[in-house]
Protein backbone atom coordinates (compact mmCIF):
# COMPACT_ATOMS: atom_id res chain seq x y z
CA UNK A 1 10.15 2.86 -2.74
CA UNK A 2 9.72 4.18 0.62
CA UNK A 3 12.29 3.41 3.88
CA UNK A 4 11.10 3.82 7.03
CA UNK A 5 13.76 5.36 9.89
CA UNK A 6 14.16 4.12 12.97
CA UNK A 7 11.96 6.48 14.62
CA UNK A 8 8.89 5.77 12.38
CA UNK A 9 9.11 2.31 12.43
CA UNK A 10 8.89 2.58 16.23
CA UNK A 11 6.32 4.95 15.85
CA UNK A 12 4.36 2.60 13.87
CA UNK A 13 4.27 -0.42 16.92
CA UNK A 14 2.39 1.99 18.70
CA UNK A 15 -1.58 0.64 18.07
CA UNK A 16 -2.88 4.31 19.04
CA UNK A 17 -1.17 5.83 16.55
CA UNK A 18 -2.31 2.88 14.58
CA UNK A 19 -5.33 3.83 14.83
CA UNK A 20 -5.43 6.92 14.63
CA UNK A 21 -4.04 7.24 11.36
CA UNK A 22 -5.91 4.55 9.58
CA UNK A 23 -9.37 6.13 10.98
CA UNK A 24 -7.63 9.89 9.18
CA UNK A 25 -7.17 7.70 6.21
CA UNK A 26 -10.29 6.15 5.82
CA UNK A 27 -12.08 9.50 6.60
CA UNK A 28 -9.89 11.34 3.60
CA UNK A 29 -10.97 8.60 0.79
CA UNK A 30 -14.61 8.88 2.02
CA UNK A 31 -14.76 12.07 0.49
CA UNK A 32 -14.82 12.24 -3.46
CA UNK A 33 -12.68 15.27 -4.45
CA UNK A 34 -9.83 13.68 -2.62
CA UNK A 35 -10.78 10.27 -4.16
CA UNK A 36 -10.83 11.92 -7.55
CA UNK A 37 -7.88 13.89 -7.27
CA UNK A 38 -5.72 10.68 -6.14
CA UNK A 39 -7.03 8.37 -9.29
CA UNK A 40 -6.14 11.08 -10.99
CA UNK A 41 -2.46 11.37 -9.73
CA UNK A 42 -2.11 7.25 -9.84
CA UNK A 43 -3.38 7.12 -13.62
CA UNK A 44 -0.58 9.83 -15.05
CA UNK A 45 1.71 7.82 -12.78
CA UNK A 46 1.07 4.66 -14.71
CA UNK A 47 1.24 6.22 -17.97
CA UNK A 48 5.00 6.98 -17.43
CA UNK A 49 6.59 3.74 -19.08
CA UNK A 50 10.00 4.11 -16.92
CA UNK A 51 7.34 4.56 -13.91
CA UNK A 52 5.82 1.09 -14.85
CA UNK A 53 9.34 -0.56 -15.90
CA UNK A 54 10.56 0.40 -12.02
CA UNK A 55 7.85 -0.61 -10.46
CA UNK A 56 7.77 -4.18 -12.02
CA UNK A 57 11.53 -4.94 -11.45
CA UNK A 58 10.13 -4.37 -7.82
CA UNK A 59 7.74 -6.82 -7.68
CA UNK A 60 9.43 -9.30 -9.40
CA UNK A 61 12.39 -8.90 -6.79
CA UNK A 62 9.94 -9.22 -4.16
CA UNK A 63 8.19 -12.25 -5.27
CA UNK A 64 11.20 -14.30 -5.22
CA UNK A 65 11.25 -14.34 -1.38
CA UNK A 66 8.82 -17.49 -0.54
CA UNK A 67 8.45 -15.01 2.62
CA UNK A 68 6.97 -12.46 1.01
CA UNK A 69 4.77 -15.28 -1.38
CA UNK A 70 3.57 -16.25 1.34
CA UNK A 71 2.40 -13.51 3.10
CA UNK A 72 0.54 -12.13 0.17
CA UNK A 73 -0.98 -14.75 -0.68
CA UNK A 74 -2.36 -15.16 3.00
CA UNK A 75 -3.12 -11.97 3.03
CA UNK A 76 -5.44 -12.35 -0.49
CA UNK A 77 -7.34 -14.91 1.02
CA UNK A 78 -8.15 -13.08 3.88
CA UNK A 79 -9.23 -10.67 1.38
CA UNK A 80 -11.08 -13.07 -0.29
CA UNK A 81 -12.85 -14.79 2.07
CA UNK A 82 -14.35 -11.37 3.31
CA UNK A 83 -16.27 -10.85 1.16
CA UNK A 84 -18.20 -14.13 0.68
């Protein structure tokens, strides 16, 4: 799991630098060898059974904070409701 310093998280409140990453980000998984290349790197991830044992200890930590509930789930209906 990632942990953001100081410095980044403060970088971060910044909305230009917001932005500016997000529009990078968006603009690198519009093109398909990087798209390709990333499933790729995500599916031999998952494969690794200590990978998958980690990252589900994680989420089930998480998802005892009613916090944390709760912000997922608003953030699935936002999701949800999109796309209707």
């Amino acid at each position: 799991m990632l942990i953001m310093s100081v410095g980044m998280k403060k970088v971060w409140q910044d909305p230009e630098y917001r932005a500016k990453v997000s529009a990078g980000m968006k603009k690198r998984w519009q093109d398909p060898e990087y798209e390709a290349k990333m499933g790729a790197i995500r599916k031999k991830r998952w494969q690794d059974a200590e990978y998958r044992a980690k990252v589900g200890a994680i989420r089930k930590k998480r998802w005892q904070d009613p916090e944390y509930q709760s912000k997922v789930r608003t953030a699935r209906a936002r999701r949800h409701n999109k796309r209707e």
